[in-house]
Protein backbone atom coordinates (compact mmCIF):
# COMPACT_ATOMS: atom_id res chain seq x y z
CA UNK A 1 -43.88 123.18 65.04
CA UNK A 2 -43.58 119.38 64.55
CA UNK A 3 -44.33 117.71 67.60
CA UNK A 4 -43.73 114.02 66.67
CA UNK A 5 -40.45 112.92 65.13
CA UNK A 6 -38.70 110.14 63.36
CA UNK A 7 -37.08 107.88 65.74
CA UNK A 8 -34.04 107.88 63.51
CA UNK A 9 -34.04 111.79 63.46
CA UNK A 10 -33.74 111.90 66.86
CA UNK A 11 -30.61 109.73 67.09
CA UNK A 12 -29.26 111.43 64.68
CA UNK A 13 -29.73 115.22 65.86
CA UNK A 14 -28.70 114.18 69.36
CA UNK A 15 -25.50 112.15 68.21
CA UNK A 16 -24.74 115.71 66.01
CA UNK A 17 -24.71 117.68 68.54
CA UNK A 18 -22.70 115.46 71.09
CA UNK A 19 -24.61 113.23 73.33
CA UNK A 20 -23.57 109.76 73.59
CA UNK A 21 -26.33 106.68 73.43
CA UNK A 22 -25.95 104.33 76.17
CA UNK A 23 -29.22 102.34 75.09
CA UNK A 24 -33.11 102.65 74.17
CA UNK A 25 -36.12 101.89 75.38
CA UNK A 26 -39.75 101.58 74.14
CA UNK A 27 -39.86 105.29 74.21
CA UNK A 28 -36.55 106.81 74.80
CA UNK A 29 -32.84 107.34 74.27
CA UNK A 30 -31.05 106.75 77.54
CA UNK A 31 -27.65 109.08 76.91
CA UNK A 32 -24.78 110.13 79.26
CA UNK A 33 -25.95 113.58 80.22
CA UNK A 34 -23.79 116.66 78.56
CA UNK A 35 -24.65 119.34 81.17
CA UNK A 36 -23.26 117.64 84.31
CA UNK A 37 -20.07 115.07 84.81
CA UNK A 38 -22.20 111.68 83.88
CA UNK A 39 -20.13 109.02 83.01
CA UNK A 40 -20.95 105.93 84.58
CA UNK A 41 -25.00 105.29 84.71
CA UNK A 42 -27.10 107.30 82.15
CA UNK A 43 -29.23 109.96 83.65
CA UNK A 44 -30.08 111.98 80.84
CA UNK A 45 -33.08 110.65 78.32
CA UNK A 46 -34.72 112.00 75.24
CA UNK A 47 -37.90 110.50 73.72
CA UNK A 48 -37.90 108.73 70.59
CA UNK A 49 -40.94 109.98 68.80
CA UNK A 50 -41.49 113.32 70.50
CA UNK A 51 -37.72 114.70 71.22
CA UNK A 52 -38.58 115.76 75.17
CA UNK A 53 -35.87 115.17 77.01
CA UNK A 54 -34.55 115.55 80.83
CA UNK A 55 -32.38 114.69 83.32
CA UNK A 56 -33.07 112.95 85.99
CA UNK A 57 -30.14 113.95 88.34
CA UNK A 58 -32.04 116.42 90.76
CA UNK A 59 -28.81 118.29 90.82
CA UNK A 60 -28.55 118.95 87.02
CA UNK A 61 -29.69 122.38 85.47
CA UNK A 62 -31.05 119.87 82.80
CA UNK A 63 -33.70 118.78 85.33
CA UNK A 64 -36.27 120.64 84.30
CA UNK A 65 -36.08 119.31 80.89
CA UNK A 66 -37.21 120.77 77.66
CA UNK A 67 -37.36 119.76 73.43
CA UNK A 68 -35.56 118.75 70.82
CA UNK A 69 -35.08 122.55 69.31
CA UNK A 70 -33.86 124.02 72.96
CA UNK A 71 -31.53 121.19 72.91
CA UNK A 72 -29.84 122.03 69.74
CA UNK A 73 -29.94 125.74 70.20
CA UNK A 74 -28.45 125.01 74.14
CA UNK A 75 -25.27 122.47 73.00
CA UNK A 76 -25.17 123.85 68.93
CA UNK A 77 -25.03 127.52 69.54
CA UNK A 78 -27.92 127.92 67.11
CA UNK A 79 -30.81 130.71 67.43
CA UNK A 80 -34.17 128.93 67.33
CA UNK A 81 -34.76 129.07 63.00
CA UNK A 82 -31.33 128.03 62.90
CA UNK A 83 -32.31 125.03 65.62
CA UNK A 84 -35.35 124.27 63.22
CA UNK A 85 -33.43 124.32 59.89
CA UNK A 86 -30.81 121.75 62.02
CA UNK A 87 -33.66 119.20 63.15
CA UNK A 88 -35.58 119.89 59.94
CA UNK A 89 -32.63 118.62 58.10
CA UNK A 90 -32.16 115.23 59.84
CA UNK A 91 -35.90 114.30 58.26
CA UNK A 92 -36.31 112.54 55.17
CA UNK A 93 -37.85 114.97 52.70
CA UNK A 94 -37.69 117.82 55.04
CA UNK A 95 -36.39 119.84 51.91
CA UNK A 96 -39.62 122.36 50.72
CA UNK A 97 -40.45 123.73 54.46
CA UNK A 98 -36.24 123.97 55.05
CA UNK A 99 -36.78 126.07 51.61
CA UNK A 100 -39.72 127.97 53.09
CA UNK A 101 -37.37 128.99 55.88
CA UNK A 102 -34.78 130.12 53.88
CA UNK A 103 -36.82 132.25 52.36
CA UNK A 104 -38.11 134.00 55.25
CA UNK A 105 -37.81 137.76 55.90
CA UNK A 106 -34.83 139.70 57.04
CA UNK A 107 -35.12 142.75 58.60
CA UNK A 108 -33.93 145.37 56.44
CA UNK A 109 -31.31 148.21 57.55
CA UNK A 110 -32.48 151.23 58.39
CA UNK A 111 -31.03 154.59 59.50
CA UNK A 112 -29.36 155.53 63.08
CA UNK A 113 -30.31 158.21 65.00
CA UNK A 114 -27.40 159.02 67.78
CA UNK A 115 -27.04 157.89 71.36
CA UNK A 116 -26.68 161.22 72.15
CA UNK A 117 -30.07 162.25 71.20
CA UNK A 118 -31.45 159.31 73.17
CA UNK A 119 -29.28 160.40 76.08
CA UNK A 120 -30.72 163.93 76.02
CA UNK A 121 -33.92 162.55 76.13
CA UNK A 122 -32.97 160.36 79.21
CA UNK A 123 -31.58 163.83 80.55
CA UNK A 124 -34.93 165.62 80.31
CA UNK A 125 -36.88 162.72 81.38
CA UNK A 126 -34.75 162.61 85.02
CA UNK A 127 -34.76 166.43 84.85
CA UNK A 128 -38.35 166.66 84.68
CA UNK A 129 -40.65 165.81 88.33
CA UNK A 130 -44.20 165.83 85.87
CA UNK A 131 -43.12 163.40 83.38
CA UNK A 132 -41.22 161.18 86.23
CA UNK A 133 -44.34 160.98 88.22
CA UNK A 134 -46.38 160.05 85.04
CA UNK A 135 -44.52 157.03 84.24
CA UNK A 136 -44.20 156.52 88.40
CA UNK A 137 -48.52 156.51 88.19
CA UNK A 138 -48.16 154.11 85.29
CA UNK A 139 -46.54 151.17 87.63
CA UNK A 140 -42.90 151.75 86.30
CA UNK A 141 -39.65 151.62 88.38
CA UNK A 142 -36.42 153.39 87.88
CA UNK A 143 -34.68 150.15 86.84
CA UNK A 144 -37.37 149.55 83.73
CA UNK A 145 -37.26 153.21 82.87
CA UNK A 146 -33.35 153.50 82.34
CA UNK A 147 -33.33 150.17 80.45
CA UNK A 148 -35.85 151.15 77.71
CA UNK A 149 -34.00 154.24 77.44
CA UNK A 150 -36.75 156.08 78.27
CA UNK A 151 -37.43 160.13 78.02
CA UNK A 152 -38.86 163.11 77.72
CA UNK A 153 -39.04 165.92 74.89
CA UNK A 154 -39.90 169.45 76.93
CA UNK A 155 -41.17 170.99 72.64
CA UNK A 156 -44.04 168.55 72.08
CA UNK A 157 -44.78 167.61 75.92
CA UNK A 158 -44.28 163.84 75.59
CA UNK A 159 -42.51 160.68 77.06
CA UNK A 160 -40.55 159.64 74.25
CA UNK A 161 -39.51 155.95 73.85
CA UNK A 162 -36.50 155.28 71.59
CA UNK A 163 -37.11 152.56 68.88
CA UNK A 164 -34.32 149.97 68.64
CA UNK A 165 -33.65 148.09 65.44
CA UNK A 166 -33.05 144.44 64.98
CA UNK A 167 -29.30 145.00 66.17
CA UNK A 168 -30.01 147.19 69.07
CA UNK A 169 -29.00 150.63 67.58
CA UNK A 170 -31.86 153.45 67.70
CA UNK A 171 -33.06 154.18 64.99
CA UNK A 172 -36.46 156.64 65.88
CA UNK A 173 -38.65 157.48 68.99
CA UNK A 174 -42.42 157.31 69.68
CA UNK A 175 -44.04 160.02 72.20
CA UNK A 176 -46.57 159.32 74.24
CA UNK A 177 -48.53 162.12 75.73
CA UNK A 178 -48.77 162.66 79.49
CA UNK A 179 -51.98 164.77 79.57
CA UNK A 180 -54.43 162.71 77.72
CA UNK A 181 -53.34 159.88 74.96
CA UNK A 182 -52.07 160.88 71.61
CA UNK A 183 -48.91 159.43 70.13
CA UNK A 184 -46.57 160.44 67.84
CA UNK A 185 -44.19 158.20 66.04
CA UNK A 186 -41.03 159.28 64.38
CA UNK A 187 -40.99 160.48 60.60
CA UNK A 188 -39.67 158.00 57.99
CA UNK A 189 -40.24 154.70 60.36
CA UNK A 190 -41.54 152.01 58.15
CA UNK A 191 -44.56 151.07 60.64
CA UNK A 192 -44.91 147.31 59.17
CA UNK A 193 -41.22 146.59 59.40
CA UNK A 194 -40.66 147.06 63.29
CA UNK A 195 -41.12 144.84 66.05
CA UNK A 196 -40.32 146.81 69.05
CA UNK A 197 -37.84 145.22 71.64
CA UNK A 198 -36.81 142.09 68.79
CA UNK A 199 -32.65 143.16 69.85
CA UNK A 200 -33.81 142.00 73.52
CA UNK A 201 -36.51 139.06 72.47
CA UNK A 202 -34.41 137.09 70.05
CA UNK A 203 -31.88 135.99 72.36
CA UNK A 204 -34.67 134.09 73.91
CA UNK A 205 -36.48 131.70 71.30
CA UNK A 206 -39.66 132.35 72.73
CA UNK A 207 -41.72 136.07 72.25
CA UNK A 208 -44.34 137.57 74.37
CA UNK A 209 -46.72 139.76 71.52
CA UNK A 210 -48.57 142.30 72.94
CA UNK A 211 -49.71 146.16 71.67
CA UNK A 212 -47.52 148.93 73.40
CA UNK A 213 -44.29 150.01 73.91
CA UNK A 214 -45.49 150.42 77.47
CA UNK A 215 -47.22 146.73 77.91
CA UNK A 216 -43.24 145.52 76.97
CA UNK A 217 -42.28 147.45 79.70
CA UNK A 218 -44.70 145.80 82.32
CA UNK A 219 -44.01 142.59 81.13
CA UNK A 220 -40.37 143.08 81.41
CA UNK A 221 -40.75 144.48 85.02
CA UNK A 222 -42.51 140.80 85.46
CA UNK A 223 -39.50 139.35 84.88
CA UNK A 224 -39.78 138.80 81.06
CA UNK A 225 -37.16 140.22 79.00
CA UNK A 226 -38.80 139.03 75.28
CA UNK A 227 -41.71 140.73 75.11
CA UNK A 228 -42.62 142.80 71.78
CA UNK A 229 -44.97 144.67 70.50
CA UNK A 230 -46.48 146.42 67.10
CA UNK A 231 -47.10 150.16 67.01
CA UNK A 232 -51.44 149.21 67.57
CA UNK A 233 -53.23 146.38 66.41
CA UNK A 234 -52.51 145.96 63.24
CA UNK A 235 -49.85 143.26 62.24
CA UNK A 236 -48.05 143.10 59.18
CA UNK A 237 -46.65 140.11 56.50
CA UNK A 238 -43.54 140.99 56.94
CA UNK A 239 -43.70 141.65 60.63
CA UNK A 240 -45.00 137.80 60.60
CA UNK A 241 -42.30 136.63 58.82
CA UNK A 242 -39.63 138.56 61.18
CA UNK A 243 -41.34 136.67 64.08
CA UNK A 244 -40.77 133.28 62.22
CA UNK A 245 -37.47 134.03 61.13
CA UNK A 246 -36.50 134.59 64.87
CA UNK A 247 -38.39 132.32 67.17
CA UNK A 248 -39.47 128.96 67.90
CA UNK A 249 -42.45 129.81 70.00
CA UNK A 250 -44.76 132.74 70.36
CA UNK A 251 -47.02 133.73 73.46
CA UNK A 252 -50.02 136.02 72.14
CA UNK A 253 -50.94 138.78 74.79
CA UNK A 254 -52.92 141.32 73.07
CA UNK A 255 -55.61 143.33 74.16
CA UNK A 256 -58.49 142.08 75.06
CA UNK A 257 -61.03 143.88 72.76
CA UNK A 258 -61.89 142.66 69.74
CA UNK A 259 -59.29 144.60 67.63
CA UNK A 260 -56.87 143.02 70.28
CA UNK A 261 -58.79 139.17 69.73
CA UNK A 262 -58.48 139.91 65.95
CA UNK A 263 -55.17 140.75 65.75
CA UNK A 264 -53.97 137.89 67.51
CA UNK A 265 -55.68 135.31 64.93
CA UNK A 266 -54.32 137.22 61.93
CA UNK A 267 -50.90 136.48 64.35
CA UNK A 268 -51.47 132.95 64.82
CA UNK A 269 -52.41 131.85 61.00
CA UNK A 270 -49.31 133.63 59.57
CA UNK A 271 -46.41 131.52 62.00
CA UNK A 272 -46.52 128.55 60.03
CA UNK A 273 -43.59 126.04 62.20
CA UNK A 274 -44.21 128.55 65.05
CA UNK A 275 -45.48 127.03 68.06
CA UNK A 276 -48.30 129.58 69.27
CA UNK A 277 -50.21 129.97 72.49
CA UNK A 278 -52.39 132.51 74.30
CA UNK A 279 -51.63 134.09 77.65
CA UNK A 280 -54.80 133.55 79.84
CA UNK A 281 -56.35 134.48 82.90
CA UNK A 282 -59.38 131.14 83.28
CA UNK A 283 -61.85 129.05 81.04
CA UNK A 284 -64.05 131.88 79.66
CA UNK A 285 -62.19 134.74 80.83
CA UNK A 286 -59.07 136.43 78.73
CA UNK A 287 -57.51 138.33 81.53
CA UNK A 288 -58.47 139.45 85.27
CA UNK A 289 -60.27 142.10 86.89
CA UNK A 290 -61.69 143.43 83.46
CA UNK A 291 -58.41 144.41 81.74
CA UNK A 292 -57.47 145.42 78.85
CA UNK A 293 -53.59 144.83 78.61
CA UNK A 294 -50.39 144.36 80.75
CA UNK A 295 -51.02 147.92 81.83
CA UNK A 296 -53.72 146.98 83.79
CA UNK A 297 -52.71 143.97 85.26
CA UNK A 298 -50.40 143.70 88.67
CA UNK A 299 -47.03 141.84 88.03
CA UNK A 300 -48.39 139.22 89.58
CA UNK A 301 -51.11 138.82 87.21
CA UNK A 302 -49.04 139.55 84.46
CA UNK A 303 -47.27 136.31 85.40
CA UNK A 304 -50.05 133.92 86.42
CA UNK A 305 -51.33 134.78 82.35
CA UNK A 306 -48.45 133.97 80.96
CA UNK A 307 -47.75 130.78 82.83
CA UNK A 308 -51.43 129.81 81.81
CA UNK A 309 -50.43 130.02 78.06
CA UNK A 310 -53.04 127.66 76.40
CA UNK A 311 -51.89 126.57 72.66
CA UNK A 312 -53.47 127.81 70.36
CA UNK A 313 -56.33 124.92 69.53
CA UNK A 314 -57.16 125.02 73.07
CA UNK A 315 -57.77 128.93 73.12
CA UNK A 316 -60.30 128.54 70.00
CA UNK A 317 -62.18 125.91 72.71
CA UNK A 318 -62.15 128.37 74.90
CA UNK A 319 -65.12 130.94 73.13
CA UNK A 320 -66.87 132.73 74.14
CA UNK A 321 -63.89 134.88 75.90
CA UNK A 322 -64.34 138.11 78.22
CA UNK A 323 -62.15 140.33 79.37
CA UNK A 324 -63.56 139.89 82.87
């Protein structure tokens, strides 16, 4: 994602979505602030060249500050491509990447399974002390459980996890076995087409990428509601271009083995205008205490990666990774 703007671009995405100028500086727009009642001094500013801006009224939720896209998506009602296309098309000759963008991917529809059958799942899941104590052992709390819809099918012995489509509607499950680990995902679900948990992620701007329906789940319980995941390592085109078509910025968490490391390159060279970074434990090391994934991390860890998301140039510096 661009980084450095025209100064004129600037004006003229802030003015369009309606912040008033006061006056400018070397570096920034000094405005009249739109998220609290500032009317006499400016407190709000918003660089020239690289679109951060904040408030500097300790009161104001703007405080913290933020960029140019989260600014349009916060006062335009946009999603983040939407945001893009808007700042995109303030730039002089911004037309062939605002084409590329139009063209990418929407998920396609695909048939509904119904809430019933996901509730009768739920059913046998509560109904069932094995298969609650399995996904107890696995670090997961009531709360998380009844939010992914969780449950269990009693004929093939498995935690079943419904499969939501872009909308939020279920459209398949995938089982999980409790003794051992074999899987089982639902007949006629088009494998390089989903990205698990997108009806929860996209309201965000910003996706967590990791492997497992059951890493989402940790990360969740971490207090991250936009994590996703593939069905395994492998990522598809068209799974990249779902990613681009609904976020501005993408955190990679995948496993730490190699398949894991792999997959998360093939990730990073397909979001072209996608800001991408790498959750990460320390220089040299990928994540703590030898793990794998979020399923073997504490919450706490789980957090302290993720706010230690290095872009992605600075993750390439980082070689050689371990896990440990």
């Amino acid at each position: 994602m661009d980084t450095v703007f025209d100064k004129d671009q600037v004006r003229s995405v802030i003015e369009s979505v309606g912040i008033r100028i006061s006056a400018e500086t070397a570096t920034d727009y000094l405005c009249f602030c739109p998220f609290h009642s500032n009317y006499d001094s400016p407190a709000f500013t918003v660089g020239t060249e690289n679109g951060l801006y904040m408030c500097h009224n300790p009161g104001c939720t703007a405080n913290h500050g933020g960029n140019l896209h989260k600014l349009v998506m916060l006062l335009g009602n946009k999603n983040a491509v939407e945001a893009r296309r808007f700042v995109l098309g303030k730039r002089v000759n911004a037309r062939p990447l605002l084409d590329y963008i139009e063209e990418i991917y929407e998920p396609k529809e695909m048939k509904k399974i119904p809430l019933s059958v996901v509730d009768k799942m739920s059913d046998n899941l509560h109904k069932s002390p094995r298969a609650m104590q399995y996904l107890n052992s696995r670090g997961f709390d009531e709360q998380t459980i009844d939010h992914f819809g969780v449950g269990y099918d009693p004929k093939i012995d498995m935690i079943v996890v419904p499969i939501f489509d872009k909308d939020g509607s279920p459209i398949s499950f995938n089982g999980r076995s409790i003794e051992g680990k074999s899987f089982r995902l639902g007949k006629g679900v088009p494998r390089n087409e989903i990205i698990y948990n997108l009806h929860n992620a996209k309201k965000y701007g910003t996706a967590i990428v990791c492997e497992s329906q059951f890493d989402v789940m940790r990360i969740h319980q971490a207090g991250f509601p936009n994590a996703v995941c593939f069905f395994g390592s492998h990522i598809s085109k068209i799974q990249g271009k779902i990613l681009q078509r609904y976020f501005e910025r993408v955190i990679i968490m995948t496993d730490a083995d190699s398949a894991g490391r792999k997959a998360g390159h093939t990730l990073s060279q397909m979001l072209r205008g996608v800001s991408v970074e790498w959750a990460i434990h320390d220089w040299g090391v990928i994540y703590p205490d030898n793990a794998k994934d979020a399923g073997d991390m504490t919450l706490d860890q789980i957090r302290s990666v993720i706010k230690n998301a290095v872009s992605d140039v600075s993750y390439l510096s980082y070689k050689p990774l371990s896990p440990a």
